[in-house]
PDB file of N, CA and C in Angstrom:
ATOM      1  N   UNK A   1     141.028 106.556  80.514  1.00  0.00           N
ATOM      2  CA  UNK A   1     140.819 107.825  81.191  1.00  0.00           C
ATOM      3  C   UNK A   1     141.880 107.966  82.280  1.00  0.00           C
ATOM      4  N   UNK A   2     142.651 109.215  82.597  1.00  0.00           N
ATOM      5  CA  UNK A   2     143.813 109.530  83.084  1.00  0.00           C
ATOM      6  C   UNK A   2     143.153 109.816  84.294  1.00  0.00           C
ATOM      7  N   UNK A   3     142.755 108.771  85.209  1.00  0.00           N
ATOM      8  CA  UNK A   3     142.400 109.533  86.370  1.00  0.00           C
ATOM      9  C   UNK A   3     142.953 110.599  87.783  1.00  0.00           C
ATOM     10  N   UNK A   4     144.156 110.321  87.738  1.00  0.00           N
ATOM     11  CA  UNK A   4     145.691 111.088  88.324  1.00  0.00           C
ATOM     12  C   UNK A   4     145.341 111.992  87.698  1.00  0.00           C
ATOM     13  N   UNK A   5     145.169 112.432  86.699  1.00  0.00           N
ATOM     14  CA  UNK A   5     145.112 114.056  86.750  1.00  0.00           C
ATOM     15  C   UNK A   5     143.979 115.087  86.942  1.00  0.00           C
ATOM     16  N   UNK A   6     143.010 114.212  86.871  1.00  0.00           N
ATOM     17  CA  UNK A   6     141.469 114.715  87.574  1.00  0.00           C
ATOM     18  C   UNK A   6     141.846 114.948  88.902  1.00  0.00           C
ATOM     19  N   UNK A   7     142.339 113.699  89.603  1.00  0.00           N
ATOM     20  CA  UNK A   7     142.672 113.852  90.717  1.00  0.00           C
ATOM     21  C   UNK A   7     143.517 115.270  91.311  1.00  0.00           C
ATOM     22  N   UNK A   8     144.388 114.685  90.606  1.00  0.00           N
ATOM     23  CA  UNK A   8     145.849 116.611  90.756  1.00  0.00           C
ATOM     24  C   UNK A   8     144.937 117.987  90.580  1.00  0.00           C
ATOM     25  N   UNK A   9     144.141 118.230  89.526  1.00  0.00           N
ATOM     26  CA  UNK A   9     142.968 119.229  89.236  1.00  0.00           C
ATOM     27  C   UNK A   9     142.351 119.172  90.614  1.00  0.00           C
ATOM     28  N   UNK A  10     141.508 118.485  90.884  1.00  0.00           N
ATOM     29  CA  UNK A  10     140.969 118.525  91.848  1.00  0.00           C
ATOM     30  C   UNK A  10     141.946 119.070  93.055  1.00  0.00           C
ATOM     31  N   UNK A  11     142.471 118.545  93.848  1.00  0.00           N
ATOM     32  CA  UNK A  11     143.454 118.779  94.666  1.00  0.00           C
ATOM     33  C   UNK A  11     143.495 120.121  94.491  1.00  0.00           C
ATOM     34  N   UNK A  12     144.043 120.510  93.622  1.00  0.00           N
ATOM     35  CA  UNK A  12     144.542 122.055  93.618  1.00  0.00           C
ATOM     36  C   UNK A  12     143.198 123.063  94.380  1.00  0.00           C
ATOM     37  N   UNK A  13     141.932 122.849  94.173  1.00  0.00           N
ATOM     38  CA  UNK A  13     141.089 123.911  94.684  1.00  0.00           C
ATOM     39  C   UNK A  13     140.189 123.101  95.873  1.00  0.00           C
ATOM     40  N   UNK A  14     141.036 121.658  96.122  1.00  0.00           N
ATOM     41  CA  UNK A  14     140.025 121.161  97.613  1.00  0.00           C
ATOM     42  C   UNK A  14     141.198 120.888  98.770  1.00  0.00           C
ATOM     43  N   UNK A  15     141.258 120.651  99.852  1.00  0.00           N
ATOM     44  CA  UNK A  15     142.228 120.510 100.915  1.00  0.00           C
ATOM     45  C   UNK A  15     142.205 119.082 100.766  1.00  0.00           C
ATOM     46  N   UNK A  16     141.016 118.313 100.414  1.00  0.00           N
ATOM     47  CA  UNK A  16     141.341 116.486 100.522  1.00  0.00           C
ATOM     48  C   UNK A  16     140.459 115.806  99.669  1.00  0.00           C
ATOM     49  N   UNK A  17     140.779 114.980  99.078  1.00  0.00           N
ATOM     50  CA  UNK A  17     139.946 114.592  97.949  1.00  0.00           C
ATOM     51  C   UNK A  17     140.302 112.858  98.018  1.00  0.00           C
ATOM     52  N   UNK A  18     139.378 112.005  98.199  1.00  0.00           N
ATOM     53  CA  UNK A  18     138.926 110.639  98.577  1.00  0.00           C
ATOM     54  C   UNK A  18     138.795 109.770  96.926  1.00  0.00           C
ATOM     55  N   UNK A  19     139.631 108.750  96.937  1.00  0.00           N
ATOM     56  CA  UNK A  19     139.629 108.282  96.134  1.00  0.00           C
ATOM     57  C   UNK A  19     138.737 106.715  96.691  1.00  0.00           C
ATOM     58  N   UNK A  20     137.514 106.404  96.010  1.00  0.00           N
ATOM     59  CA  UNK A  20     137.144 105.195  96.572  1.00  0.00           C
ATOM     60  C   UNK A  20     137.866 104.210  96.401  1.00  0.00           C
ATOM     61  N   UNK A  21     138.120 103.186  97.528  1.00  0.00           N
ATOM     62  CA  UNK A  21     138.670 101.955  97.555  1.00  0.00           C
ATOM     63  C   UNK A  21     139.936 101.663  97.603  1.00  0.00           C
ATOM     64  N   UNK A  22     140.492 103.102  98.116  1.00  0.00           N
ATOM     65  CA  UNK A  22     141.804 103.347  97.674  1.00  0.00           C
ATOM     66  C   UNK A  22     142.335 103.998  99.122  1.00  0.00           C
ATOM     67  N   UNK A  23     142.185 105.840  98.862  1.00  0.00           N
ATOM     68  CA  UNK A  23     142.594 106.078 100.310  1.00  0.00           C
ATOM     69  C   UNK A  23     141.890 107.712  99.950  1.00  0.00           C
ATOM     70  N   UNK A  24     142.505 108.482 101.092  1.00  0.00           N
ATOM     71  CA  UNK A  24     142.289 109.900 100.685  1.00  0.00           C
ATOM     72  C   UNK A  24     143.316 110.797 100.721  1.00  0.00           C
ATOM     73  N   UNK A  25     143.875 111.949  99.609  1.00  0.00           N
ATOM     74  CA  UNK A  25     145.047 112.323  98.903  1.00  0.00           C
ATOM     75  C   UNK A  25     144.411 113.803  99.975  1.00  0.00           C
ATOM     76  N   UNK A  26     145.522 114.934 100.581  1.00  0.00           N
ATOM     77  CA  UNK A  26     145.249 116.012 101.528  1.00  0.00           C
ATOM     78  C   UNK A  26     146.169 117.006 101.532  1.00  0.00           C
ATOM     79  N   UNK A  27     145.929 117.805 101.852  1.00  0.00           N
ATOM     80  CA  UNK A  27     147.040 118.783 101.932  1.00  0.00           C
ATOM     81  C   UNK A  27     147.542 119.366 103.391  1.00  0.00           C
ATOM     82  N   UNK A  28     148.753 118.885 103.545  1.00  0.00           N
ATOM     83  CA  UNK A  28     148.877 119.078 104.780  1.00  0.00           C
ATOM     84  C   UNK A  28     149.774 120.911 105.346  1.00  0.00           C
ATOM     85  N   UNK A  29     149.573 121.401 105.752  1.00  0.00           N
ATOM     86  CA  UNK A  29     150.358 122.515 106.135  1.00  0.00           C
ATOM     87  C   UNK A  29     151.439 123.101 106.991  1.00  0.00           C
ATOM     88  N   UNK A  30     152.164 123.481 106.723  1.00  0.00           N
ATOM     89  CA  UNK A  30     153.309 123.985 107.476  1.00  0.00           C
ATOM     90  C   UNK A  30     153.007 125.601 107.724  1.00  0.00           C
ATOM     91  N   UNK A  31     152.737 126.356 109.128  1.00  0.00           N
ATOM     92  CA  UNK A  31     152.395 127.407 109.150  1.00  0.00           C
ATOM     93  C   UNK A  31     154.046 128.173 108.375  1.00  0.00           C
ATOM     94  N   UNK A  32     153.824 129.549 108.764  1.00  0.00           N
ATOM     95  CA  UNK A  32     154.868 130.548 107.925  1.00  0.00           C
ATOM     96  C   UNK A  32     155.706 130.256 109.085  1.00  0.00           C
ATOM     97  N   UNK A  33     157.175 130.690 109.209  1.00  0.00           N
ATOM     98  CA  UNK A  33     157.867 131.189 109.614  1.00  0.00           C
ATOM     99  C   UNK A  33     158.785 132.411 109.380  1.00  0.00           C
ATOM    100  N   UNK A  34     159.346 132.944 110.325  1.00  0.00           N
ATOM    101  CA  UNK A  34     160.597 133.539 110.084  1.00  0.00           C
ATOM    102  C   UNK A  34     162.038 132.878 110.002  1.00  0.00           C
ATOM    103  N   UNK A  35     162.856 133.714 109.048  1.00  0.00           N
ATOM    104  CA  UNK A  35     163.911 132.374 108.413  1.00  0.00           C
ATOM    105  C   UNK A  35     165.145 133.538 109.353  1.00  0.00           C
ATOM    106  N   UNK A  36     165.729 133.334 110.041  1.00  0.00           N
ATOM    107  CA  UNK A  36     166.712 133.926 110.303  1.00  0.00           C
ATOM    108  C   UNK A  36     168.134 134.376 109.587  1.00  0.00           C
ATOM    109  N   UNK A  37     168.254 132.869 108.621  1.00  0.00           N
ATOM    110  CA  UNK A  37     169.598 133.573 107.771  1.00  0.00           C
ATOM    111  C   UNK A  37     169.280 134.654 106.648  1.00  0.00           C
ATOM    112  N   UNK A  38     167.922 134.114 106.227  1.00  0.00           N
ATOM    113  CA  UNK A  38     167.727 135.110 104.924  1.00  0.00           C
ATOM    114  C   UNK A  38     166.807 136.676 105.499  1.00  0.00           C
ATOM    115  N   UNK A  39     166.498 136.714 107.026  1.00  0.00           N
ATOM    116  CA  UNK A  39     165.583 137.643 107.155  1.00  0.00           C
ATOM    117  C   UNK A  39     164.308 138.197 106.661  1.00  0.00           C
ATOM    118  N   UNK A  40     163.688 137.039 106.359  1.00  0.00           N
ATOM    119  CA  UNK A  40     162.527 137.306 106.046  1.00  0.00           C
ATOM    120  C   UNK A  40     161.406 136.568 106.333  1.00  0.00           C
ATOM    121  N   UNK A  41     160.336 136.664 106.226  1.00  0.00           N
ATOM    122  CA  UNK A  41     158.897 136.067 106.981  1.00  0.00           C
ATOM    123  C   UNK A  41     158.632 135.038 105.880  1.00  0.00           C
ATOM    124  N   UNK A  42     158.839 133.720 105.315  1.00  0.00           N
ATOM    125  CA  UNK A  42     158.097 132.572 104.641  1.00  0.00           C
ATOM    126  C   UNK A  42     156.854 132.208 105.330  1.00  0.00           C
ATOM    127  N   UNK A  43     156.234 132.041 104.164  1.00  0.00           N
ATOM    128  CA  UNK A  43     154.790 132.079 103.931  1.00  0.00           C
ATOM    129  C   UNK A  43     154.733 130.234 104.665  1.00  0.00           C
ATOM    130  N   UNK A  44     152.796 130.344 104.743  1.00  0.00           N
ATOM    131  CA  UNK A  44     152.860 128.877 105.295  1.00  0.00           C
ATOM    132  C   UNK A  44     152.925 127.980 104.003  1.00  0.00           C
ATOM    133  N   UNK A  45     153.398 126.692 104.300  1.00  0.00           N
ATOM    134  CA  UNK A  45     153.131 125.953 102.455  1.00  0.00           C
ATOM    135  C   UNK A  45     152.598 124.630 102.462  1.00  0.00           C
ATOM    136  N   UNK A  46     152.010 124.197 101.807  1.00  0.00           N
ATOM    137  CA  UNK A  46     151.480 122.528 101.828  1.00  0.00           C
ATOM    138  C   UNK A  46     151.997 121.679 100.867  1.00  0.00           C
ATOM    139  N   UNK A  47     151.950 120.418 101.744  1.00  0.00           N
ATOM    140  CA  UNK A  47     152.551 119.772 101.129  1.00  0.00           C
ATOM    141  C   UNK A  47     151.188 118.189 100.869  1.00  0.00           C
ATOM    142  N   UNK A  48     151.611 117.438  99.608  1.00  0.00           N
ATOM    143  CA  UNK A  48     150.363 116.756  99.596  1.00  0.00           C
ATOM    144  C   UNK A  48     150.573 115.358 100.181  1.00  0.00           C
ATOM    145  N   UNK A  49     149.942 114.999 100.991  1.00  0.00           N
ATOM    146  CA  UNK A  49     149.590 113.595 101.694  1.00  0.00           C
ATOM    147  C   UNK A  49     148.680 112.647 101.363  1.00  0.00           C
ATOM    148  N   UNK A  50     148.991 111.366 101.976  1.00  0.00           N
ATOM    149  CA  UNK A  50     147.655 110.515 101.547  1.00  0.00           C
ATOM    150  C   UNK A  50     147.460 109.699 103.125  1.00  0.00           C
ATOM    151  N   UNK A  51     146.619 109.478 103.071  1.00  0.00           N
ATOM    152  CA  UNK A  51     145.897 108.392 104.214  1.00  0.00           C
ATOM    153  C   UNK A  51     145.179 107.280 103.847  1.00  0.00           C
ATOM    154  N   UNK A  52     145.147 106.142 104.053  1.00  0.00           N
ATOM    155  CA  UNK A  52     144.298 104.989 103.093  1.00  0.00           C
ATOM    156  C   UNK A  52     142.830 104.956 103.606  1.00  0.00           C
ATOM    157  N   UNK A  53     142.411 105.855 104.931  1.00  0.00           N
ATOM    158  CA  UNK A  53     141.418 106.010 105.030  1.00  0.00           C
ATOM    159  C   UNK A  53     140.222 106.836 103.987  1.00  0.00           C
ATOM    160  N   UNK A  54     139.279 106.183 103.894  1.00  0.00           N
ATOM    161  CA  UNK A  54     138.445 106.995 102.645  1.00  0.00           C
ATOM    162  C   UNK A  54     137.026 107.637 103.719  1.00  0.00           C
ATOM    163  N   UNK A  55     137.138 109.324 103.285  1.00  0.00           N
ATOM    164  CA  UNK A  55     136.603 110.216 104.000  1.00  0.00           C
ATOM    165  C   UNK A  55     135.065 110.238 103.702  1.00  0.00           C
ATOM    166  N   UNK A  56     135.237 110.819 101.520  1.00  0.00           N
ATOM    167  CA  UNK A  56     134.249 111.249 101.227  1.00  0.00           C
ATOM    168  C   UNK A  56     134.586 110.338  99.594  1.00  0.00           C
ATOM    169  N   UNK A  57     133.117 109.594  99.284  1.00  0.00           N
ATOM    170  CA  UNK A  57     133.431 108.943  98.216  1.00  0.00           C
ATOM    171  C   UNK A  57     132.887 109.138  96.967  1.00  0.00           C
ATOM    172  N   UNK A  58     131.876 110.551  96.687  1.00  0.00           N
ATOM    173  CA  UNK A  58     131.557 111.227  95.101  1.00  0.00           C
ATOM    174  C   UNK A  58     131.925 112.277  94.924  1.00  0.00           C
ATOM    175  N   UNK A  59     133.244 112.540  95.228  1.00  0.00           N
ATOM    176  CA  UNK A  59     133.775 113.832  95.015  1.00  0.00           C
ATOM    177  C   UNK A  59     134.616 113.744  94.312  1.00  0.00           C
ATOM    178  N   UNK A  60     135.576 112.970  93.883  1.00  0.00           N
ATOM    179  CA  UNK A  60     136.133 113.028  92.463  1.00  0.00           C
ATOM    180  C   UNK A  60     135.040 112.577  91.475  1.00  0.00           C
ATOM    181  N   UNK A  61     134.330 111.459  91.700  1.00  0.00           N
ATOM    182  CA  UNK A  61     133.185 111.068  90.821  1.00  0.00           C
ATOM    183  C   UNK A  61     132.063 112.162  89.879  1.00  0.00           C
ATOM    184  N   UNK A  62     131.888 112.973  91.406  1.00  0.00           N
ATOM    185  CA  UNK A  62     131.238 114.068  90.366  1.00  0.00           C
ATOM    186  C   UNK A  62     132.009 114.724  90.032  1.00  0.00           C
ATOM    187  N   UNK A  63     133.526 115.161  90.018  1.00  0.00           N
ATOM    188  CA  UNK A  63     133.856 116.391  89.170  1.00  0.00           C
ATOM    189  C   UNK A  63     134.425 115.594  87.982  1.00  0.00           C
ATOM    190  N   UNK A  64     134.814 113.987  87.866  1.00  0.00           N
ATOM    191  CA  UNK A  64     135.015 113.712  86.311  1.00  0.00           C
ATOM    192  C   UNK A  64     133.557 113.616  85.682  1.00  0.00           C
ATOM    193  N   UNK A  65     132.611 113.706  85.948  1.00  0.00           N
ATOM    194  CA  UNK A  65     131.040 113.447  85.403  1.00  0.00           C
ATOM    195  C   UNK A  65     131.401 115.208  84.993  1.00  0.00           C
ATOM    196  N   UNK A  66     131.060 115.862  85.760  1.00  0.00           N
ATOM    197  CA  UNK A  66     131.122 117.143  85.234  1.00  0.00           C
ATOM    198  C   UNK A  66     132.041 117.627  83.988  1.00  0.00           C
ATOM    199  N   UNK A  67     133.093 117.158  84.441  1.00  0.00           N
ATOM    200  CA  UNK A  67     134.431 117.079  83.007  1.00  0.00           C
ATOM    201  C   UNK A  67     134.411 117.108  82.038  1.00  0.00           C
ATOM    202  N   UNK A  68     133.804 115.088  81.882  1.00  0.00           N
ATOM    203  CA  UNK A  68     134.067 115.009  80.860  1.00  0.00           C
ATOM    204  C   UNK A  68     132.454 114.666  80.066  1.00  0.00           C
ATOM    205  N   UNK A  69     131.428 115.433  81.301  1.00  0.00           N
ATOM    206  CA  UNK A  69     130.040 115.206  80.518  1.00  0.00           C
ATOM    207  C   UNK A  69     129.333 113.489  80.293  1.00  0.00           C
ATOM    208  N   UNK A  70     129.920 112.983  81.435  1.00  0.00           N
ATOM    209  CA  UNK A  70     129.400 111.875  81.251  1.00  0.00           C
ATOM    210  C   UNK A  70     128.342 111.457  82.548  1.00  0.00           C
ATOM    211  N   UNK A  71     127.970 110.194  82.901  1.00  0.00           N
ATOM    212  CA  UNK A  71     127.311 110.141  84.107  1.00  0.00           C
ATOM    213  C   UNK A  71     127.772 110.000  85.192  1.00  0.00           C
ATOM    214  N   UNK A  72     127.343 109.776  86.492  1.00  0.00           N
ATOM    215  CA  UNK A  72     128.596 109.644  88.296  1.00  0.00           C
ATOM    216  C   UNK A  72     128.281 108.788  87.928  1.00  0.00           C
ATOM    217  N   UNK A  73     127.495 107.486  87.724  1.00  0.00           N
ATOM    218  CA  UNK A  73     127.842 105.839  87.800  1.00  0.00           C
ATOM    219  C   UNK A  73     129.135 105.457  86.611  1.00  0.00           C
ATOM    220  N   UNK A  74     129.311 106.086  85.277  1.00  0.00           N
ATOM    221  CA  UNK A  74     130.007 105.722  84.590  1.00  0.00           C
ATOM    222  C   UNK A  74     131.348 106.263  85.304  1.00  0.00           C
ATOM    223  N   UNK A  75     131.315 107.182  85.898  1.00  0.00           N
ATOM    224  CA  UNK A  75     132.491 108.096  86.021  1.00  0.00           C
ATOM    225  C   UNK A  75     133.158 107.513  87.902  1.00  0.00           C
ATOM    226  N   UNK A  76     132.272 107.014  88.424  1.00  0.00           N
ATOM    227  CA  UNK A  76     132.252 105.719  89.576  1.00  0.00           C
ATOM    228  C   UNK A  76     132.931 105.058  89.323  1.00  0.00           C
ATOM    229  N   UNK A  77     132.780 104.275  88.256  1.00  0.00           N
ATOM    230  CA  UNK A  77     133.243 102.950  87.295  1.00  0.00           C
ATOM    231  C   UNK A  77     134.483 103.098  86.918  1.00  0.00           C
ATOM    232  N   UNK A  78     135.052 104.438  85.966  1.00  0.00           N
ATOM    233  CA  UNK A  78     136.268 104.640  86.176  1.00  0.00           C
ATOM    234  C   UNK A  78     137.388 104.742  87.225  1.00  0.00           C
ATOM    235  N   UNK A  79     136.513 105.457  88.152  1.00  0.00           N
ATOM    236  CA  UNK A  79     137.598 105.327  89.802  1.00  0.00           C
ATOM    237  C   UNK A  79     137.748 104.381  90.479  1.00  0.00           C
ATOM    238  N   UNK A  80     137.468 103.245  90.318  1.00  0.00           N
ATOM    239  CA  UNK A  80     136.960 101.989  90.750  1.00  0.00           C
ATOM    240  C   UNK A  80     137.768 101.199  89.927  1.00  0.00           C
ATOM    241  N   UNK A  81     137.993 100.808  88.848  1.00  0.00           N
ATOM    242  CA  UNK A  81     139.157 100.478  87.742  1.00  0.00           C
ATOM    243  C   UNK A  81     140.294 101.085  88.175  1.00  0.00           C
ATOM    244  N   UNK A  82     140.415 102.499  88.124  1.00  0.00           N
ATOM    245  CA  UNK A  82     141.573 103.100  88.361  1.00  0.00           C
ATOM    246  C   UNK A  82     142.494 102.765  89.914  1.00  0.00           C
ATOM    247  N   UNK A  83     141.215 102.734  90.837  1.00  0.00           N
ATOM    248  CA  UNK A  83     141.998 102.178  92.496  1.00  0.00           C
ATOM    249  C   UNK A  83     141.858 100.712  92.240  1.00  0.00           C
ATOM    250  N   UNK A  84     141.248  99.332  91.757  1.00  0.00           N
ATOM    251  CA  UNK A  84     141.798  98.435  91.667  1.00  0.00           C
ATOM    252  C   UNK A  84     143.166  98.262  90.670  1.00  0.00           C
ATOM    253  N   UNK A  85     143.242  99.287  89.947  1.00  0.00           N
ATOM    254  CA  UNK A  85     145.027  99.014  88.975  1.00  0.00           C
ATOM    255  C   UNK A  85     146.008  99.122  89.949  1.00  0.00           C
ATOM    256  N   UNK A  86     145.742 100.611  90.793  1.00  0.00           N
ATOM    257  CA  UNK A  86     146.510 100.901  91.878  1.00  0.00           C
ATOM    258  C   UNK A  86     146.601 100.285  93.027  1.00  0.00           C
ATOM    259  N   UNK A  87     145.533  98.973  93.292  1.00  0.00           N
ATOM    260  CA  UNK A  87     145.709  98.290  94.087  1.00  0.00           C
ATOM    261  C   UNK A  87     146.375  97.121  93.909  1.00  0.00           C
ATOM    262  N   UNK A  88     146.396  96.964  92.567  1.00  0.00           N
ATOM    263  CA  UNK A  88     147.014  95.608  92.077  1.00  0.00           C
ATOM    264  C   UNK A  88     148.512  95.664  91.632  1.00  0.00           C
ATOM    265  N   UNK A  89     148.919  96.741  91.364  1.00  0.00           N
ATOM    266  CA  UNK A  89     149.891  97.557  91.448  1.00  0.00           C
ATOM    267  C   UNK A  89     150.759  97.336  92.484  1.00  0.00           C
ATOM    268  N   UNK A  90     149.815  97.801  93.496  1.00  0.00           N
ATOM    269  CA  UNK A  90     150.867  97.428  94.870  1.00  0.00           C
ATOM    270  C   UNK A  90     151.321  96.136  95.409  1.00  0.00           C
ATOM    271  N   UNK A  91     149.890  95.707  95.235  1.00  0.00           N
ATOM    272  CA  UNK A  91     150.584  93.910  95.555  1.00  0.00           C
ATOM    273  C   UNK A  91     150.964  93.160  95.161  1.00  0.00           C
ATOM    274  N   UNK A  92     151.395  93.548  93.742  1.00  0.00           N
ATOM    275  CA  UNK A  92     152.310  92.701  92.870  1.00  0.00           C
ATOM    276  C   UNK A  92     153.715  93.265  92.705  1.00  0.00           C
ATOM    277  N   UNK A  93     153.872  94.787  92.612  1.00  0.00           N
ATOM    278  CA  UNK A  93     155.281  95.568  92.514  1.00  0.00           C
ATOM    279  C   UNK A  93     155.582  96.399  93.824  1.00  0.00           C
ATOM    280  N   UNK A  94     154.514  96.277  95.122  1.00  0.00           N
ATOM    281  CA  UNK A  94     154.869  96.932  95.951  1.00  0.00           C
ATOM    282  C   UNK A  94     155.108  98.701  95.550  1.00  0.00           C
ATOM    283  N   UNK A  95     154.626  99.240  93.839  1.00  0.00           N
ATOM    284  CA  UNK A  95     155.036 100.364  94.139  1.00  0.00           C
ATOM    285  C   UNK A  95     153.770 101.083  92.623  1.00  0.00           C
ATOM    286  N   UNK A  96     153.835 102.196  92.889  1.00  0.00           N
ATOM    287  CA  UNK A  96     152.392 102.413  92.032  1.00  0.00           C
ATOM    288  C   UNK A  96     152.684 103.986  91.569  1.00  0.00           C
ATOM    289  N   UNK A  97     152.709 104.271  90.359  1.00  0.00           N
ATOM    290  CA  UNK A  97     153.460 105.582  89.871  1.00  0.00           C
ATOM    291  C   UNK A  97     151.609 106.283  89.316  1.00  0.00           C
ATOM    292  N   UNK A  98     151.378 107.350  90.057  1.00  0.00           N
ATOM    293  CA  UNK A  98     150.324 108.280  89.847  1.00  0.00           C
ATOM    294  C   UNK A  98     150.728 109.230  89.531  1.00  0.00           C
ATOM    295  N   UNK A  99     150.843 109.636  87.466  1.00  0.00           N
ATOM    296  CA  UNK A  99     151.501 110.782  87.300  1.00  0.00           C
ATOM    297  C   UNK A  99     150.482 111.924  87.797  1.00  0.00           C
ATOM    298  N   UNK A 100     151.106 113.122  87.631  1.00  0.00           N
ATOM    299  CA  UNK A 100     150.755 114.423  88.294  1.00  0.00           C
ATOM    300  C   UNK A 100     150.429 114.504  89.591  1.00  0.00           C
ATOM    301  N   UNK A 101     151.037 113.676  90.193  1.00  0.00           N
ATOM    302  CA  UNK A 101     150.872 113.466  92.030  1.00  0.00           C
ATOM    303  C   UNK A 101     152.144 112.980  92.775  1.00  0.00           C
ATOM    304  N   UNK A 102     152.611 111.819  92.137  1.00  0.00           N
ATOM    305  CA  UNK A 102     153.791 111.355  93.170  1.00  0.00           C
ATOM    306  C   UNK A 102     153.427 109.309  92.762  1.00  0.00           C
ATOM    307  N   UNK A 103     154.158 108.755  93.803  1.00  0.00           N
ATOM    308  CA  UNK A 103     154.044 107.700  93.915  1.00  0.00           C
ATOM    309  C   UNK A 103     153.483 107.013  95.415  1.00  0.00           C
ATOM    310  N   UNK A 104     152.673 106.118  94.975  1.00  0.00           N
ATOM    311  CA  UNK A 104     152.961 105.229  96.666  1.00  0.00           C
ATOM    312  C   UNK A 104     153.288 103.888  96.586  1.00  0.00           C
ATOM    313  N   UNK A 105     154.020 103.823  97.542  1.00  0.00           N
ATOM    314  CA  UNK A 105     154.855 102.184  97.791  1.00  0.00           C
ATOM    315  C   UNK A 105     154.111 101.675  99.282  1.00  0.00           C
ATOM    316  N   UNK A 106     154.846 100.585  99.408  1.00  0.00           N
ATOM    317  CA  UNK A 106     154.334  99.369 100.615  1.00  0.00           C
ATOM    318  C   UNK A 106     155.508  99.393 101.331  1.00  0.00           C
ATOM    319  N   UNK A 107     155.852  99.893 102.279  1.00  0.00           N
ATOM    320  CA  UNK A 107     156.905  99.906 103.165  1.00  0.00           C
ATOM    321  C   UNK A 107     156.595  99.493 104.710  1.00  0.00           C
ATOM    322  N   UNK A 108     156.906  98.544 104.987  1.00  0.00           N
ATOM    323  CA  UNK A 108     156.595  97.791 106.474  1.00  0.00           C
ATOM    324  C   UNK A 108     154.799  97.485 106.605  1.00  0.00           C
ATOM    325  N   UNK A 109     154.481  97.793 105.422  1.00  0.00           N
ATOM    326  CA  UNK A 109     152.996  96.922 105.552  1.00  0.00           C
ATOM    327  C   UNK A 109     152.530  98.053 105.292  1.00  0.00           C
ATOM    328  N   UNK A 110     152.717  99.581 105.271  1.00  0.00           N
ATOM    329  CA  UNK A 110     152.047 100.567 105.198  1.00  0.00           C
ATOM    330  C   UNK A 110     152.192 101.475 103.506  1.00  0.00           C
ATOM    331  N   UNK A 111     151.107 102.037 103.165  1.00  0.00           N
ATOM    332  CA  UNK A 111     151.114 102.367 101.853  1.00  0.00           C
ATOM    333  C   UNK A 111     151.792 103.790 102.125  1.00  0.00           C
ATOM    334  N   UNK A 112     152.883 104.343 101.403  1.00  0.00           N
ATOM    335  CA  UNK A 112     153.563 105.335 101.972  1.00  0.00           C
ATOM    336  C   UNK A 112     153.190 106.299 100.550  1.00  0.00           C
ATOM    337  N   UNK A 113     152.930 107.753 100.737  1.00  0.00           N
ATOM    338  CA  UNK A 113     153.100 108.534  99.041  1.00  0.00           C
ATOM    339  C   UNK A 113     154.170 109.277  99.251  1.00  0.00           C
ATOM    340  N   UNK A 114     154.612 109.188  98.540  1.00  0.00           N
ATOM    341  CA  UNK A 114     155.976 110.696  98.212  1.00  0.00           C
ATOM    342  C   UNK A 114     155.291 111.297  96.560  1.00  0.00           C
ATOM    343  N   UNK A 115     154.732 112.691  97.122  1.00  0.00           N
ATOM    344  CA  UNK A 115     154.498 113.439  96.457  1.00  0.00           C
ATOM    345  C   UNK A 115     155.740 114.117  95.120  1.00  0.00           C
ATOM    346  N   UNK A 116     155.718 114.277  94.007  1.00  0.00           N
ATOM    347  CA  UNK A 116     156.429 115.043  93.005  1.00  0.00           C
ATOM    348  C   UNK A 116     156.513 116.172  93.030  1.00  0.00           C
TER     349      UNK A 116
END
């Protein structure tokens, strides 16, 4: 089960979405400005972040239960597999590729994401 892209789904219609055991993925914002060379008003835009702090922990759970019609303990179970790969990931390659999101690496001890 592709959990990165439940995740990315999700994201798109929540501001922060908590992956257990892992961290929490957010959207951070840049208000609008005015651009002076091009003369015109840009809109505000977000960009997606992560924090390894974990906020809220059945909220991806229930929307893959909902998905893919299965139960939140089975669908628990998957996110839980999925953040120990990504945890094991890191401490063996220091770097962890989450398609439809970006990557995060280990840089000075800290888990860093650069979004795609």
């Amino acid at each position: 089960m592709e959990i990165s892209s439940y995740l990315a789904e999700l994201i798109r219609t929540r501001k922060e979405v908590s992956v257990s055991g892992l961290g929490t993925f957010f959207k951070k914002k840049s208000p609008g400005r005015y651009d002076v060379k091009s003369h015109s008003f840009l809109p505000p835009t977000y960009t997606l972040d992560f924090t390894t702090e974990v906020k809220e922990d059945t909220g991806l759970a229930d929307y893959i239960s909902s998905k893919k019609n299965i139960s939140t303990d089975s669908a628990t179970y998957y996110v839980e597999q999925f953040s120990e790969h990504v945890r094991n990931q890191l401490s063996e390659q220091e770097h962890a590729v989450l398609p439809d999101l970006g990557s995060l690496t280990i840089s000075s001890g800290l888990v860093v994401f650069k979004a795609d």
